[in-house]
Structure formats: structure tokens, C-alpha cells
C-alpha atoms as a PDB file:
ATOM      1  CA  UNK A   1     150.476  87.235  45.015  1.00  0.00           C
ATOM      2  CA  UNK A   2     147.202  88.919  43.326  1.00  0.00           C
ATOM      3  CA  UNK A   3     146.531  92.159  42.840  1.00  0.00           C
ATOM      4  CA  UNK A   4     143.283  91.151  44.167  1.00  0.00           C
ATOM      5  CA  UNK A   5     144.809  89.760  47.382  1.00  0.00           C
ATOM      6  CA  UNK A   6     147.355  92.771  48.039  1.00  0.00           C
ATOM      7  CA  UNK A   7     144.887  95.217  47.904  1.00  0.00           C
ATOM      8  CA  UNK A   8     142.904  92.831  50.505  1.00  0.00           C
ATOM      9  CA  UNK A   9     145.870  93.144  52.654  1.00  0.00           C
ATOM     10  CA  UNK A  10     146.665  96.798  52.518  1.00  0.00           C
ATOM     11  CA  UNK A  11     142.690  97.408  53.310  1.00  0.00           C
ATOM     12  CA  UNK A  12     142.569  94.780  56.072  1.00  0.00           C
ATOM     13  CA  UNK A  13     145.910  96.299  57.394  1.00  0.00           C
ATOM     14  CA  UNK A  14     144.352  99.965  57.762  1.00  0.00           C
ATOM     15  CA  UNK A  15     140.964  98.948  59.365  1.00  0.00           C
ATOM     16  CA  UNK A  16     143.287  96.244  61.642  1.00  0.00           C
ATOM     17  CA  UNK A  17     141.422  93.985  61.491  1.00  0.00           C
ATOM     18  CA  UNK A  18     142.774  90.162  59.839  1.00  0.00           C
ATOM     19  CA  UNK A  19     141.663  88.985  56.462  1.00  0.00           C
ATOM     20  CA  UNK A  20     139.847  86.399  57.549  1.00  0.00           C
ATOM     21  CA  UNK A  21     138.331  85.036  60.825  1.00  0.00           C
ATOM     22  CA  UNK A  22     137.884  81.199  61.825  1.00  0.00           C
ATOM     23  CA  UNK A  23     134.253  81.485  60.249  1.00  0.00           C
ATOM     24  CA  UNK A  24     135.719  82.485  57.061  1.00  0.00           C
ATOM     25  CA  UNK A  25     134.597  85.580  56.486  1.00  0.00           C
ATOM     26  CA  UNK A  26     136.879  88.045  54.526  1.00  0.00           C
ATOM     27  CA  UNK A  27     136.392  91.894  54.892  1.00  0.00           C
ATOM     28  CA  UNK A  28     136.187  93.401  50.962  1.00  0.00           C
ATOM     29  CA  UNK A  29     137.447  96.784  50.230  1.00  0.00           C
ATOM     30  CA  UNK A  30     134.931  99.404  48.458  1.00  0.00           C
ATOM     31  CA  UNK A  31     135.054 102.039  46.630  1.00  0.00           C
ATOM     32  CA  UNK A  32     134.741 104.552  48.515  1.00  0.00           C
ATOM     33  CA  UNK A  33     135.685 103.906  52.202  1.00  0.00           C
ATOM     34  CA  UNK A  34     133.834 101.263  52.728  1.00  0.00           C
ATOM     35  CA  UNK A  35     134.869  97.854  53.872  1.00  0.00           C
ATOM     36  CA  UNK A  36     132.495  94.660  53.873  1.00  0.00           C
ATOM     37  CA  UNK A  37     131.908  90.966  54.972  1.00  0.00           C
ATOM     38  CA  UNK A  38     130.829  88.243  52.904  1.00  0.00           C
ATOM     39  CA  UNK A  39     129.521  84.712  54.155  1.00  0.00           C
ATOM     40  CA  UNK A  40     128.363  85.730  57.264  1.00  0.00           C
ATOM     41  CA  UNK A  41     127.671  89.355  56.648  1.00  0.00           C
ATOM     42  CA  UNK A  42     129.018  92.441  58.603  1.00  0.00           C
ATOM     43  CA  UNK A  43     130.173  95.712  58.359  1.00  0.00           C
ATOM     44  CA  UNK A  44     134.043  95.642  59.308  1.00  0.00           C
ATOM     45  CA  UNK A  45     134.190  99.361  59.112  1.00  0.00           C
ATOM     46  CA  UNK A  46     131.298 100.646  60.802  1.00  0.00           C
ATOM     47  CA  UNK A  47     128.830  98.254  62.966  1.00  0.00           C
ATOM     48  CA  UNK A  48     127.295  95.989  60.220  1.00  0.00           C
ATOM     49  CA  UNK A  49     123.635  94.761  60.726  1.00  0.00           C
ATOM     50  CA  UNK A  50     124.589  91.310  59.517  1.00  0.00           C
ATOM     51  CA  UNK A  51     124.033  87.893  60.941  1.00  0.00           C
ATOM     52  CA  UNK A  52     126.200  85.288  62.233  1.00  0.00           C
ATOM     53  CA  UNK A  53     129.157  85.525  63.875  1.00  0.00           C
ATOM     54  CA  UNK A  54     131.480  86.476  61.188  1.00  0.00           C
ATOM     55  CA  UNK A  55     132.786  90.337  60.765  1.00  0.00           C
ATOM     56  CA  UNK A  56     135.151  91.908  61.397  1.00  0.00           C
ATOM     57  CA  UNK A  57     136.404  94.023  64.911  1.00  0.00           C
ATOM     58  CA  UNK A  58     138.467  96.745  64.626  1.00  0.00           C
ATOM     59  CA  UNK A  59     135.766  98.827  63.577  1.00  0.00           C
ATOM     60  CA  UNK A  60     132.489  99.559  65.847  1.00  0.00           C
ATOM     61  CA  UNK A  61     130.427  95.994  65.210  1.00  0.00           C
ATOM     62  CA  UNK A  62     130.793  93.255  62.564  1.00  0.00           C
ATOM     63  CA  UNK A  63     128.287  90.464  62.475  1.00  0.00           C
ATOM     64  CA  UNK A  64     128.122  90.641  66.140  1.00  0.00           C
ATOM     65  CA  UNK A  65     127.096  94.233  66.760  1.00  0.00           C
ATOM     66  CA  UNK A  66     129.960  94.246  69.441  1.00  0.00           C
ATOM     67  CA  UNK A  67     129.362  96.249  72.354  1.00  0.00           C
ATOM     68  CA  UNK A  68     125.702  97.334  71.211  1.00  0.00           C
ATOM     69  CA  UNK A  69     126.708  99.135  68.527  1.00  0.00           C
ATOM     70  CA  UNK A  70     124.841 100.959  65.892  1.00  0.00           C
ATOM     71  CA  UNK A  71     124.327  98.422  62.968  1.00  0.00           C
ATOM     72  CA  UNK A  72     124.889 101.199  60.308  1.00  0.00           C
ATOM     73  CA  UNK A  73     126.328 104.556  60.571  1.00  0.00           C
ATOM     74  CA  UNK A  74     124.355 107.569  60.501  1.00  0.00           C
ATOM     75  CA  UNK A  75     126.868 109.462  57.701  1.00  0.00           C
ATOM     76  CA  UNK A  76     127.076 106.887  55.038  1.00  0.00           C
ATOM     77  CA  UNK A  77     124.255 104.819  53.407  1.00  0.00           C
ATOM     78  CA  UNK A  78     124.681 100.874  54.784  1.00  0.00           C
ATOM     79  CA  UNK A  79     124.031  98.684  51.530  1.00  0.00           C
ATOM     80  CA  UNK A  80     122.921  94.871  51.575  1.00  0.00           C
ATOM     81  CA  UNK A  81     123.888  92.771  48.532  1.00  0.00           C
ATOM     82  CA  UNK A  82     121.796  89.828  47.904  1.00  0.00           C
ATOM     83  CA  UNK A  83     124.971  87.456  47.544  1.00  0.00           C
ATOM     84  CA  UNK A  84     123.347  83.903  46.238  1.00  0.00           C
ATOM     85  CA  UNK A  85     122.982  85.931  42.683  1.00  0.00           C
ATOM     86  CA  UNK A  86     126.679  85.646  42.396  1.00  0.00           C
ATOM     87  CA  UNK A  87     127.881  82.905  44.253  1.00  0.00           C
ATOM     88  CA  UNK A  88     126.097  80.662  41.896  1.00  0.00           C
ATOM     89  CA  UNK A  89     127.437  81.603  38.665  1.00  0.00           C
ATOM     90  CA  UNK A  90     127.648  79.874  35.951  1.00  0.00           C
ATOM     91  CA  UNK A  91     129.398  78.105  34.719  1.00  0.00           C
ATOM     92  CA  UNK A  92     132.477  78.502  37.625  1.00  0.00           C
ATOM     93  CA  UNK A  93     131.223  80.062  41.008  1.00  0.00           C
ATOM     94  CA  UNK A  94     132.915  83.723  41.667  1.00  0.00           C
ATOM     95  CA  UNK A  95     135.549  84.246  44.369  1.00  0.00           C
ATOM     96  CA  UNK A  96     133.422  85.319  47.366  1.00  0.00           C
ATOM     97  CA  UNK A  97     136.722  87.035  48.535  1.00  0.00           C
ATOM     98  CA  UNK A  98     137.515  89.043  45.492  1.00  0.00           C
ATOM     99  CA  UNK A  99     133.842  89.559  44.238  1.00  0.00           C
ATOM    100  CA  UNK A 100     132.925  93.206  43.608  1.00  0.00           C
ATOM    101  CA  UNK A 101     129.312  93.281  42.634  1.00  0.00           C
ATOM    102  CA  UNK A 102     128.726  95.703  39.388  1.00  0.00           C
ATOM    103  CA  UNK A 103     127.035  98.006  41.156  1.00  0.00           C
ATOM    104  CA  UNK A 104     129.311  98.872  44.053  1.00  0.00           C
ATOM    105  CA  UNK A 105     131.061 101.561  42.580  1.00  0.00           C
ATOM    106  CA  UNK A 106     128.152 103.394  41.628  1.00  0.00           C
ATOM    107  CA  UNK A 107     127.019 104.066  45.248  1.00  0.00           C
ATOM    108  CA  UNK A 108     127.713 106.896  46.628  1.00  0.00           C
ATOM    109  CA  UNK A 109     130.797 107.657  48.083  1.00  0.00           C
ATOM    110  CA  UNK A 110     131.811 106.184  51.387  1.00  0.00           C
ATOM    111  CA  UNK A 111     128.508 103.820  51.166  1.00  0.00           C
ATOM    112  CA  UNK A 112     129.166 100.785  53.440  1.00  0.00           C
ATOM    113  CA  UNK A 113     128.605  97.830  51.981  1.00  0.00           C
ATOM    114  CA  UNK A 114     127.629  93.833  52.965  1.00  0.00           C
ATOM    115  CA  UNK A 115     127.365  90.837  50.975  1.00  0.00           C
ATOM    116  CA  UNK A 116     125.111  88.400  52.347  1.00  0.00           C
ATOM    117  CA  UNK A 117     125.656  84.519  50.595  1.00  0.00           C
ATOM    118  CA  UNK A 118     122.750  82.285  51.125  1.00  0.00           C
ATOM    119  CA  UNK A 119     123.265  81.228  54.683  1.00  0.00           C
ATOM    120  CA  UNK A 120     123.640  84.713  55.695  1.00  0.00           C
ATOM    121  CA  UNK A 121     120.905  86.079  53.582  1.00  0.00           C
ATOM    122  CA  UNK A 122     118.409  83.247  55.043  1.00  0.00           C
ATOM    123  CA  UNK A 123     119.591  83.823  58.933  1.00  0.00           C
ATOM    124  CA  UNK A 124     118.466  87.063  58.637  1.00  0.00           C
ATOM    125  CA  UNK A 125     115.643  88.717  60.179  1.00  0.00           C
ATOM    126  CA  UNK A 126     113.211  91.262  59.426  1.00  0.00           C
ATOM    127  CA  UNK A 127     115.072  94.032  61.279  1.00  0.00           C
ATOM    128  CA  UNK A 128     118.088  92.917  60.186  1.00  0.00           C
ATOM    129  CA  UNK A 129     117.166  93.628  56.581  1.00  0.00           C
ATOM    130  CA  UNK A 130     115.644  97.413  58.259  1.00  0.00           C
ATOM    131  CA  UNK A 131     118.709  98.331  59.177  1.00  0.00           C
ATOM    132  CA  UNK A 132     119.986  98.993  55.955  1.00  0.00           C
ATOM    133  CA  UNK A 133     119.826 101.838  53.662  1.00  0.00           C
ATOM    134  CA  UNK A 134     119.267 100.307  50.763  1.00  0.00           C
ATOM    135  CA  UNK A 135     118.785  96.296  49.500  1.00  0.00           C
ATOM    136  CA  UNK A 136     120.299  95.645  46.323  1.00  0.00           C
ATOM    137  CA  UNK A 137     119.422  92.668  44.496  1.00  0.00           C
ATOM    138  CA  UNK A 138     121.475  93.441  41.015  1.00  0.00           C
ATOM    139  CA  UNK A 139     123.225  91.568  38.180  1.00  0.00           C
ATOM    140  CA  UNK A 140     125.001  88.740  38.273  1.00  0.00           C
ATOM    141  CA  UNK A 141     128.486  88.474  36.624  1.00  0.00           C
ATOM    142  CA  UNK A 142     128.480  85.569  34.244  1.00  0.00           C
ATOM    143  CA  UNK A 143     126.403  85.676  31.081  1.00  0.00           C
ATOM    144  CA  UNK A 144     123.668  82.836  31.722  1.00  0.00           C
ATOM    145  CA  UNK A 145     121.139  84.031  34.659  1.00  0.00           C
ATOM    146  CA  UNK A 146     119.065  81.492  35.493  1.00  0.00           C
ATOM    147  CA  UNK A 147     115.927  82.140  37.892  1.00  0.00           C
ATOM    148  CA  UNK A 148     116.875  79.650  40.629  1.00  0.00           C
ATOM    149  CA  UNK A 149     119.475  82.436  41.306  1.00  0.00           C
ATOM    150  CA  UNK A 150     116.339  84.162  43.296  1.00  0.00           C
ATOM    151  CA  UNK A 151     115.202  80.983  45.045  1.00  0.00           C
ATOM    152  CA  UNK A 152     116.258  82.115  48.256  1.00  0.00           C
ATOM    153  CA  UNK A 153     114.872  85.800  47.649  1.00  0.00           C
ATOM    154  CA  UNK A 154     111.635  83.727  46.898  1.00  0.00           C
ATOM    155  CA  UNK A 155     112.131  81.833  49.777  1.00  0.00           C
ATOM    156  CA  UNK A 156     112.310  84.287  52.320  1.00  0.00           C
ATOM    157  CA  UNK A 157     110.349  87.156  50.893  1.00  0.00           C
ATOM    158  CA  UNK A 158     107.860  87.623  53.772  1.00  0.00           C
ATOM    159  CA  UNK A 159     111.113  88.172  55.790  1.00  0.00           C
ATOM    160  CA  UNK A 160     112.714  90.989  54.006  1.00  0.00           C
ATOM    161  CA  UNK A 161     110.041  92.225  51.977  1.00  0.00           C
ATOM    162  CA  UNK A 162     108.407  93.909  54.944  1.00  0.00           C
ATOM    163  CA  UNK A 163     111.797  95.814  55.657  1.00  0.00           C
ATOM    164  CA  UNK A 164     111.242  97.965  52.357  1.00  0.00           C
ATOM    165  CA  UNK A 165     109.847 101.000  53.564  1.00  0.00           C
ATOM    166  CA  UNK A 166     111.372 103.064  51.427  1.00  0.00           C
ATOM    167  CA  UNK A 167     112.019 104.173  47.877  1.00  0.00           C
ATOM    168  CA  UNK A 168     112.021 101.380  45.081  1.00  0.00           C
ATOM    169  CA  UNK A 169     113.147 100.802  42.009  1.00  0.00           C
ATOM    170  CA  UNK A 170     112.128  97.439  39.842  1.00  0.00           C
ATOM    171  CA  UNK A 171     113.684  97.095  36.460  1.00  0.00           C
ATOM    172  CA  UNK A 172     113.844  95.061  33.585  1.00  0.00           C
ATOM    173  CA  UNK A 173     117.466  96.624  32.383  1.00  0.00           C
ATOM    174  CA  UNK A 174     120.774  94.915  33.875  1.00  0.00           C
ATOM    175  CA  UNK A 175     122.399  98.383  33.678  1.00  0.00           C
ATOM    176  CA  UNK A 176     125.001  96.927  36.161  1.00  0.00           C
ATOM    177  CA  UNK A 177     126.230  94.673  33.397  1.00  0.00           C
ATOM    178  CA  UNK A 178     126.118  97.180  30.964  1.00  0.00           C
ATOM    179  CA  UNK A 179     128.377  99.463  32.712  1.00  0.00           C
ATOM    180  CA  UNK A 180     131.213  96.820  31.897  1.00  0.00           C
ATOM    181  CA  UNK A 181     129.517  95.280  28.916  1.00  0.00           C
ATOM    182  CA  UNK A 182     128.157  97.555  26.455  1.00  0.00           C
ATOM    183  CA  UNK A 183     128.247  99.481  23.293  1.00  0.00           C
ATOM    184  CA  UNK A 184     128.229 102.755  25.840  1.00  0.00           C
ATOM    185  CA  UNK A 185     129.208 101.826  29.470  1.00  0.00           C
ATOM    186  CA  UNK A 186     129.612 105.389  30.432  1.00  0.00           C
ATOM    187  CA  UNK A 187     125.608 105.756  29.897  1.00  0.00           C
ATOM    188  CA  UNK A 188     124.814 103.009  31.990  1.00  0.00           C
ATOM    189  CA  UNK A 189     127.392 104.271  34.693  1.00  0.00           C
ATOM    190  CA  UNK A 190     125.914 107.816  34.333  1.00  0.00           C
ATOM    191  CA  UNK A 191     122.557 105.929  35.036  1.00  0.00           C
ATOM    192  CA  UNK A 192     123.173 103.657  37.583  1.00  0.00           C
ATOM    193  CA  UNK A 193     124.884 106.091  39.705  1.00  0.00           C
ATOM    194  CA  UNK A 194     122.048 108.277  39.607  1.00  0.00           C
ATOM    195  CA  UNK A 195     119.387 105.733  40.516  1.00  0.00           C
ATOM    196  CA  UNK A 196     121.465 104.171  43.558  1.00  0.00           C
ATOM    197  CA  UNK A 197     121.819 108.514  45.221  1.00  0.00           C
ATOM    198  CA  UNK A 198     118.191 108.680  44.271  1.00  0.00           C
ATOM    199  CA  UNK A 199     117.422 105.305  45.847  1.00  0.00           C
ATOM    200  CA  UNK A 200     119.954 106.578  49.410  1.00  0.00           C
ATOM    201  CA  UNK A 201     118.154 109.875  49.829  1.00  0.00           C
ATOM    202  CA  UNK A 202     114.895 108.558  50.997  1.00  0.00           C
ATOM    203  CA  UNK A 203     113.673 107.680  54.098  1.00  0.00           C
ATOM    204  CA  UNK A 204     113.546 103.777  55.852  1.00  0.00           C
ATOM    205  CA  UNK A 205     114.990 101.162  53.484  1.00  0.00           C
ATOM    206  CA  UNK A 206     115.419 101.636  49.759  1.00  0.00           C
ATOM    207  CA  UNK A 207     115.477  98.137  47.378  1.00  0.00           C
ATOM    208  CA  UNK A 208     117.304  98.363  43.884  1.00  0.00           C
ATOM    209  CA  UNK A 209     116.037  95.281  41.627  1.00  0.00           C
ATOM    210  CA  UNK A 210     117.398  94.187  38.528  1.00  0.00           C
ATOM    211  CA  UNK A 211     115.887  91.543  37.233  1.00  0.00           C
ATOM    212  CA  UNK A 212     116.008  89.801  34.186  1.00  0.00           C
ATOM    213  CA  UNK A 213     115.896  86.072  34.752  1.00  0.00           C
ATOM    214  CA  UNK A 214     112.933  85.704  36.799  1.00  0.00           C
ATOM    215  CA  UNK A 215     109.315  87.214  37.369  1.00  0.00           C
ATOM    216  CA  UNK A 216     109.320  89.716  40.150  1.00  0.00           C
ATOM    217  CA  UNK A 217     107.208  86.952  42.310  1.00  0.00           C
ATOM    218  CA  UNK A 218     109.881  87.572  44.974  1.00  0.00           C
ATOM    219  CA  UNK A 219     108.795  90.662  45.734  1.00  0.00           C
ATOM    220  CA  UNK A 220     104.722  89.236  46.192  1.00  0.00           C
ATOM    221  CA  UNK A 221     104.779  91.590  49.684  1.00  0.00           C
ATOM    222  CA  UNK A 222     105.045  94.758  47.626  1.00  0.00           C
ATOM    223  CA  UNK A 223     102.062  93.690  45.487  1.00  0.00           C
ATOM    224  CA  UNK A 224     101.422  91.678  42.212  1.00  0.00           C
ATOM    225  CA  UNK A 225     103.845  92.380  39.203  1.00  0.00           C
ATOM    226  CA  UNK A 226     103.566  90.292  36.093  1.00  0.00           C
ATOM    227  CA  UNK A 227     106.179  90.265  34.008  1.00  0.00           C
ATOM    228  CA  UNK A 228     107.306  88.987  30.562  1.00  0.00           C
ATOM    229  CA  UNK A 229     111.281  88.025  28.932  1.00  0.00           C
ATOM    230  CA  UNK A 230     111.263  91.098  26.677  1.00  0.00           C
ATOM    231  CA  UNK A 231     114.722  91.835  25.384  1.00  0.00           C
ATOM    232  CA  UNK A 232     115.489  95.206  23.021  1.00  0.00           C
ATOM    233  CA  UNK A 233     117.214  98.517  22.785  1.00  0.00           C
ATOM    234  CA  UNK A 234     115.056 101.281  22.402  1.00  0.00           C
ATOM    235  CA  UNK A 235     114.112 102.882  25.726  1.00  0.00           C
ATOM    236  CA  UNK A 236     111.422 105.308  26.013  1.00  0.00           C
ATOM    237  CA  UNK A 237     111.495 107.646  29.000  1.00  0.00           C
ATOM    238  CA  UNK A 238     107.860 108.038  30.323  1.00  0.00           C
ATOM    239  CA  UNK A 239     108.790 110.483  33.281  1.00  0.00           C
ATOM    240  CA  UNK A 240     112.064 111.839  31.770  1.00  0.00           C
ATOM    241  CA  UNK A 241     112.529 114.445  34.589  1.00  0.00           C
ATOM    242  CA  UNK A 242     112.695 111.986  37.365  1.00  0.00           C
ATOM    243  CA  UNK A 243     116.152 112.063  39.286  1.00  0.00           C
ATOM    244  CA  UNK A 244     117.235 108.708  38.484  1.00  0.00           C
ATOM    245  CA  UNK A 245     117.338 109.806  34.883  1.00  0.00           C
ATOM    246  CA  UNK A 246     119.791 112.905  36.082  1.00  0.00           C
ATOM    247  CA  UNK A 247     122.249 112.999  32.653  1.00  0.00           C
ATOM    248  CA  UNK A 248     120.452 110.436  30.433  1.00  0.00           C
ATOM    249  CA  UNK A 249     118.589 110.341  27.915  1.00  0.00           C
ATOM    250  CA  UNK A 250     116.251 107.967  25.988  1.00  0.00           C
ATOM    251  CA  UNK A 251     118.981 108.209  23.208  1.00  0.00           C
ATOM    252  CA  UNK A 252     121.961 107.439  25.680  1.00  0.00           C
ATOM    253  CA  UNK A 253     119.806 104.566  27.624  1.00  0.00           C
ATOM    254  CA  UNK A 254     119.276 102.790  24.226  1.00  0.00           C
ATOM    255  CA  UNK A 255     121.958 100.756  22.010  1.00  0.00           C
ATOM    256  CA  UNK A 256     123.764  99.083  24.721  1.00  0.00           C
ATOM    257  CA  UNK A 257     123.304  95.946  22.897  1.00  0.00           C
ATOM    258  CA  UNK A 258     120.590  94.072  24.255  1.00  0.00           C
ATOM    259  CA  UNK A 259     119.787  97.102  27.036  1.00  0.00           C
ATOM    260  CA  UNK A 260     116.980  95.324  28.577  1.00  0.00           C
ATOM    261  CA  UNK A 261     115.472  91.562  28.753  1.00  0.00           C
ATOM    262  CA  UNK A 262     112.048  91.740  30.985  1.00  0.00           C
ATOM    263  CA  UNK A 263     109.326  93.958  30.665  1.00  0.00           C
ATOM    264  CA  UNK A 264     106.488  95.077  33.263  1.00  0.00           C
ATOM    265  CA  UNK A 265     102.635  94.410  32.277  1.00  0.00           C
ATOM    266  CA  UNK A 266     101.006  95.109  35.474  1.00  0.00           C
ATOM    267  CA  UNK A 267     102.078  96.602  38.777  1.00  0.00           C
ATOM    268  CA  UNK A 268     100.596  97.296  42.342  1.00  0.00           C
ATOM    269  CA  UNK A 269      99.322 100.341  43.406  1.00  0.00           C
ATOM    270  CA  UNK A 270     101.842 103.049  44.040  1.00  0.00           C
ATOM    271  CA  UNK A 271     104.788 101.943  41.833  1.00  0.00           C
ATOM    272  CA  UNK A 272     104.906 104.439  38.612  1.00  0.00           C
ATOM    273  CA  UNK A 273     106.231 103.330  35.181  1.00  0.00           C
ATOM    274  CA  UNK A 274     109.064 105.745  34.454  1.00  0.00           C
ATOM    275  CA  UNK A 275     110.569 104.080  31.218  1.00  0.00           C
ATOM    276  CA  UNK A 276     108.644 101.501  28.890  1.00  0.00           C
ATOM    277  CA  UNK A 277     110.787  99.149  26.171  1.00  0.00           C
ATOM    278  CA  UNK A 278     109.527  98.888  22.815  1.00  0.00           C
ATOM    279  CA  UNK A 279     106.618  96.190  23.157  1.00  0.00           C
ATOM    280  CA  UNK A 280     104.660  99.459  24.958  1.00  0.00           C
ATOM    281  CA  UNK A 281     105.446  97.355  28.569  1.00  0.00           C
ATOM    282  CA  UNK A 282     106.882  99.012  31.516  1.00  0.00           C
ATOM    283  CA  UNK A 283     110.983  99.222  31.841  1.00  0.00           C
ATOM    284  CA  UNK A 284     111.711 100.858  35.709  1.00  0.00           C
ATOM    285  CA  UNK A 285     109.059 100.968  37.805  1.00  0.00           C
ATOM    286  CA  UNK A 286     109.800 103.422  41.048  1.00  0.00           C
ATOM    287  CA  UNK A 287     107.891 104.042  44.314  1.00  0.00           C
ATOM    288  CA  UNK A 288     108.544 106.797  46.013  1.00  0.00           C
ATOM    289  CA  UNK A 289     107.942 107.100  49.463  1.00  0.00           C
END
């Protein structure tokens, strides 16, 4: 047996609930005290918003909402994971059932997490998406992203684009990655954790973007971005107070071999350029609302 697969067990044995359901859809443990559903989306823990009829029950919810219960708890931030970004790797597809998403341990703590794969992600509504906290469309985990990764973010962007009425962050660094791959993971960590409390603090529903693959034309609802494939190392911060860089620096944002790949040349109207790569081009663009 797998570590991976024990520690599914222990977690699935303390929210008792069973591993899997006959839609196939296995509750994932967190980092905090989270618990989530993949393939059919839904909170196990506490009421997921997702879609479908997968989730778990021994919480308040799953993918059913059970009972009419709240989709998202009112103490913890409820995070969405665009799932297609991973399930498509390359060259072997990820474990669904063992994936943990880069990102995920950056949130803060007791977040409550969902990853939504394709189907789930395109059954999904517009107040489906609302009911999260925050929409996180972040790195994948091989090393070749390839744009048709977003196709179904494309696809159905007039369906969860309107859901983003919060705070925003666009970027063109894969800090994710970096916090396992790079010449100084603890920066990126220090970063990333930062931007996903800043991102949770706001109001409505917050979107985290890391995007290096593909032009930001998935996002067409929040305005016109045009973007360029701009990789370097030296970061520039343009608004070095703002809480997302909380404990970083330009210094400790640079050098992470290869820190960024995609740059920002123009940008709709109330997104702010924060950080800028080398070229002169925005780096993290952030709307605050």
C-alpha cells in the first residue's frame, strides 16, 4: 500500500465518509483541514458547491448540496481548482486521486478545497462558480504546458467569468512550480502564500491565474489582455508595498531559474501592473475590488 493511499484512508476514515463512491469520485486530504472531491466536484467536509452527483456525505453537502446545505462554509475560504490543467499532463496523465495541485498548501489554513476535471468544470454554472472564495487556475505539474490545457477555460468563459467579483490576480510567473522547482523555493512559497490570503480576504469571488502557456483570451469577460511568451529572471516590483508582496523582494522574486515565461502588454481598465519582467512588460496584474 502507498503512502499516498494510507493517508487517503486515515482522512476518509475521520470525515466517515468511503474513499470512493459509484461515480468515482475520491475525497483528497488538504493541508489544512480540508478535504476535497475530484471528477465530479464537492466539498466532503463542508457542503461543496460542486456539480454532479459525486461528493462525499458525512460532512454537510458534497456535490449534491444534501439537505440544502450551505455550498461553502462561512469560516474557511472554499477554493475551486480548474482540474483539466492537470489531468492532461504530459507526457503521463496525473493520478486524479493522489493529485495535490502546487498551490494547495499555500492557502490558508483550513481552506476547503475542490478539484473540478473537465466534465465537472463544464457542468458547472454561473453560481456554481459564485459560490466559491476563490478560482484558481494555477500550474500544471509536468514540464511541457501546452495551451489546449485552457480549452475548456476558453470554452466556458462567459460561464465563470461573470462569477469573479472579486479580487484578481493575472500573472505571467508559475510561482506554484517554483515552490518545488527552483533555485529558491522558499521565495516563491513566501510569495505564493501571501498572494492566495491577499486573494481570500476580499469580498465575492477571488481568481488566481497563472499562466504561462496561453494568452489570457480566457478571461475575454474581464476585458482585453494581450500577452506575449516572455521568459527571464529579473523581477521588478512596480507597487512593492502591495500585500501580496508581504516578505519578498524584487531580489528574492528573481533567480528562480526561468521565474517567469509570459509578459502583459495591455490590460483592461481597473487591473494595475504590480511587477514588470525585464522586456519593460507587465508581470502580476491585480484588481482589487
Amino acid at each position: 500500500m502507498s503512502k499516498a493511499t494510507r493517508t487517503l484512508e486515515i482522512v476518509c476514515a475521520a470525515l466517515t465518509i468511503g474513499c470512493s463512491d459509484p461515480d468515482g469520485v475520491t475525497p483528497d486530504a488538504g493541508p489544512a483541514e480540508d478535504a476535497s472531491a475530484v471528477g465530479g466536484a464537492a466539498n466532503a467536509s463542508a457542503g461543496g458547491a460542486g456539480v454532479g452527483d459525486g461528493g462525499g456525505t458525512g460532512g454537510s453537502g458534497g456535490g449534491r448540496r444534501d439537505g440544502g446545505a450551505a455550498p461553502c462554509p462561512a469560516t474557511a475560504p472554499c477554493v475551486l481548482f480548474y482540474g483539466p490543467i492537470v489531468f492532461d499532463a504530459d507526457p503521463v496523465p496525473l493520478d486524479p486521486t493522489v493529485y495535490e495541485p502546487f498551490e494547495k498548501p499555500f492557502l490558508p489554513a483550513g481552506s476547503v478545497v475542490t478539484i473540478a476535471d473537465d466534465a465537472a468544470w463544464k457542468a458547472m454554472a454561473t453560481e456554481d462558480f459564485a459560490a466559491y472564495s476563490l478560482v484558481i487556475i494555477g500550474d500544471n505539474l509536468d514540464w511541457h504546458p501546452h495551451p489546449d490545457y485552457l480549452q475548456s477555460a476558453f470554452d466556458t468563459r462567459a460561464t465563470w467569468n461573470p462569477a469573479i467579483t472579486g479580487r484578481v490576480v493575472v500573472q505571467g510567473i508559475d510561482a506554484g512550480f517554483h515552490t518545488a522547482h527552483s533555485e529558491n523555493p522558499e521565495a516563491a512559497q513566501t510569495y505564493l502564500r501571501a498572494t492566495l490570503s491577499w486573494l481570500t480576504q476580499g469580498g465575492g469571488t477571488a481568481l488566481y491565474v497563472s499562466s504561462i502557456a496561453r494568452d489570457y483570451d480566457y478571461l475575454s469577460d474581464l476585458g482585453a489582455f494581450t500577452s506575449i511568451s516572455d521568459e527571464g529572471d529579473a523581477v521588478t516590483l512596480d507597487e512593492p508595498s502591495h500585500p501580496i508582496f508581504t516578505g519578498s523582494t524584487a531580489a528574492s522574486l528573481s533567480n528562480w531559474v526561468m521565474t517567469y515565461h509570459r509578459s502583459t502588454m495591455a490590460m483592461p481598465s481597473g487591473f494595475v501592473r504590480v511587477a514588470s519582467a525585464a522586456s519593460g512588460n507587465a508581470l502580476v496584474l491585480v484588481r482589487d475590488r
